[in-house]
N, C-alpha and C. Protein backbone atom coordinates (compact mmCIF):
# COMPACT_ATOMS: atom_id res chain seq x y z
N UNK A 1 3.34 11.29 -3.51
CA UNK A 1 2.03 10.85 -3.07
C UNK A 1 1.42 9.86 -4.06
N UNK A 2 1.92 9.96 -5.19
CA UNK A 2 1.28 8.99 -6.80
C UNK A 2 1.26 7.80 -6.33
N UNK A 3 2.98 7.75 -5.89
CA UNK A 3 3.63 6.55 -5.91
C UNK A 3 3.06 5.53 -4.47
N UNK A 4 2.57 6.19 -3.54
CA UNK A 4 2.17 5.56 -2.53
C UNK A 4 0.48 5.29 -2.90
N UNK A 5 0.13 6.04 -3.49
CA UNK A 5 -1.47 5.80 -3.88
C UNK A 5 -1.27 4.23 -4.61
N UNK A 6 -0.17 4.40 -5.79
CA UNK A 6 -0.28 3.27 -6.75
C UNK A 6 0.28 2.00 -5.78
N UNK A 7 1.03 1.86 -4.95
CA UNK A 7 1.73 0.57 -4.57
C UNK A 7 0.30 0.27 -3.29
N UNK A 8 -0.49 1.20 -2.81
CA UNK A 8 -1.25 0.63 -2.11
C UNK A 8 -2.58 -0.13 -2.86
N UNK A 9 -2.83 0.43 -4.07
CA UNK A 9 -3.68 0.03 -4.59
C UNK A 9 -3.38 -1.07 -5.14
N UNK A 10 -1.95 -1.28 -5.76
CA UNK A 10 -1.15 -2.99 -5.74
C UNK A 10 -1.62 -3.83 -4.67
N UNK A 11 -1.64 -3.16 -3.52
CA UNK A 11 -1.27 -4.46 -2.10
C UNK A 11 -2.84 -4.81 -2.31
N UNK A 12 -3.40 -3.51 -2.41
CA UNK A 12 -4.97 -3.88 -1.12
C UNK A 12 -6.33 -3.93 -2.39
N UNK A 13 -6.02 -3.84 -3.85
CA UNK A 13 -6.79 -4.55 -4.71
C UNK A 13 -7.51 -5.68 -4.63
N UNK A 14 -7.98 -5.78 -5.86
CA UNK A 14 -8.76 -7.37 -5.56
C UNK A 14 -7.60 -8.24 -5.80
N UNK A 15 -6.96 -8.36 -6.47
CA UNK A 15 -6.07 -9.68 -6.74
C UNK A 15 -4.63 -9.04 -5.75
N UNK A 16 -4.77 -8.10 -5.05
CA UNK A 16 -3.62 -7.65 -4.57
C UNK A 16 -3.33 -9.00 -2.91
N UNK A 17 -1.80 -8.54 -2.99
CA UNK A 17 -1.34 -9.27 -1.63
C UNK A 17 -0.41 -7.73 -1.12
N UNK A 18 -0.62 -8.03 0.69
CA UNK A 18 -0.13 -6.92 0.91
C UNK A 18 1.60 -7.41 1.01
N UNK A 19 1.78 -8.81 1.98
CA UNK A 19 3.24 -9.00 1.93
C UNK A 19 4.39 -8.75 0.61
N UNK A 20 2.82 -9.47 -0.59
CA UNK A 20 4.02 -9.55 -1.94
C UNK A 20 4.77 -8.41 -2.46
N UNK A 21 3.57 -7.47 -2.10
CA UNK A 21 3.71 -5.53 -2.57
C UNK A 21 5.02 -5.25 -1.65
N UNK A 22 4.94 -5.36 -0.68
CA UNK A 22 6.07 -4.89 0.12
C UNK A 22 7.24 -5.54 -0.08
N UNK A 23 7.53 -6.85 -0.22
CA UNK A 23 8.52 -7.65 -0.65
C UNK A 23 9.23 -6.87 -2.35
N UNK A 24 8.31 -6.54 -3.31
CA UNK A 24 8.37 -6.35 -4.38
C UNK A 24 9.06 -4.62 -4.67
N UNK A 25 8.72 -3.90 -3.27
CA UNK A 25 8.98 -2.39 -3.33
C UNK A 25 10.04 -2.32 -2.14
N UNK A 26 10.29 -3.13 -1.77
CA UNK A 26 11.66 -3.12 -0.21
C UNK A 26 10.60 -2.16 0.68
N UNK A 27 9.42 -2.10 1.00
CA UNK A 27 8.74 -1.97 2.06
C UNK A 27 8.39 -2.30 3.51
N UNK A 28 8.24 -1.88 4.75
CA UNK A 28 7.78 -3.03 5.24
C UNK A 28 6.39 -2.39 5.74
N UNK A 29 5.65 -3.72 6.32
CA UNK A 29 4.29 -3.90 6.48
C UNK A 29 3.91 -2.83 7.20
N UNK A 30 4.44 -2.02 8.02
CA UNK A 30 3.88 -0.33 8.75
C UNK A 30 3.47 0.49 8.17
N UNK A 31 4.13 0.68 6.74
CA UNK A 31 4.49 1.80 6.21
C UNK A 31 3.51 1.80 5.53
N UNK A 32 3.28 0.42 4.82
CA UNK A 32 2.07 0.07 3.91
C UNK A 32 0.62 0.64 4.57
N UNK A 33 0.66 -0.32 5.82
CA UNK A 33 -0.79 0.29 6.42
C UNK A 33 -0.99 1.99 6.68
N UNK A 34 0.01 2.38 6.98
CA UNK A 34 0.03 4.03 7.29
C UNK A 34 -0.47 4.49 6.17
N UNK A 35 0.27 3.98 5.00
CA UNK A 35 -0.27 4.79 3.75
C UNK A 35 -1.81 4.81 3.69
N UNK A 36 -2.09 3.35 3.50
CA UNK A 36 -3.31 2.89 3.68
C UNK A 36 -4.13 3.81 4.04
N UNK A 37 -4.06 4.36 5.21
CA UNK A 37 -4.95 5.02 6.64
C UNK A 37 -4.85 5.96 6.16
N UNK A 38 -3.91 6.66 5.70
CA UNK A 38 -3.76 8.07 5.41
C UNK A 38 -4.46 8.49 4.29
N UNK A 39 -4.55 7.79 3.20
CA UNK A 39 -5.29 7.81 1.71
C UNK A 39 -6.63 7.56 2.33
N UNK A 40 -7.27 6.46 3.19
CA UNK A 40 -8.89 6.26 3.96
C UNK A 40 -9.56 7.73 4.87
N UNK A 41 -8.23 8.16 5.02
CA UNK A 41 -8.81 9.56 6.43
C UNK A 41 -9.17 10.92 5.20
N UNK A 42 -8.17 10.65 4.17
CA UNK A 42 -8.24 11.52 3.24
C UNK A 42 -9.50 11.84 1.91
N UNK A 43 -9.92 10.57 1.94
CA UNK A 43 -11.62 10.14 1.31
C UNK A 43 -12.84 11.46 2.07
C-alpha cells in the first residue's frame, strides 16, 4: 500500500506527470487512477 501511496504522489504532485510516473514504474494509466480513487475514497 506504501508503494502505491508513494508512486501516486510522484504522478499527481505539483511538479508530478502522470504518463512519466507510469512510464518510469512499467504502469499503465488505469491502475494509476484506481490507486488514485482508492487513496481519495479512503480520506
Amino acid at each position: 500500500m506504501e508503494q502505491k501511496l508513494a508512486i501516486s504522489r510522484e504522478a499527481f504532485g505539483p511538479d508530478g506527470s502522470a504518463s512519466a510516473t507510469c512510464e518510469r514504474h512499467v504502469i499503465g494509466s488505469g491502475m494509476l487512477y484506481t490507486w488514485r480513487r482508492q487513496a481519495l475514497a479512503a480520506i
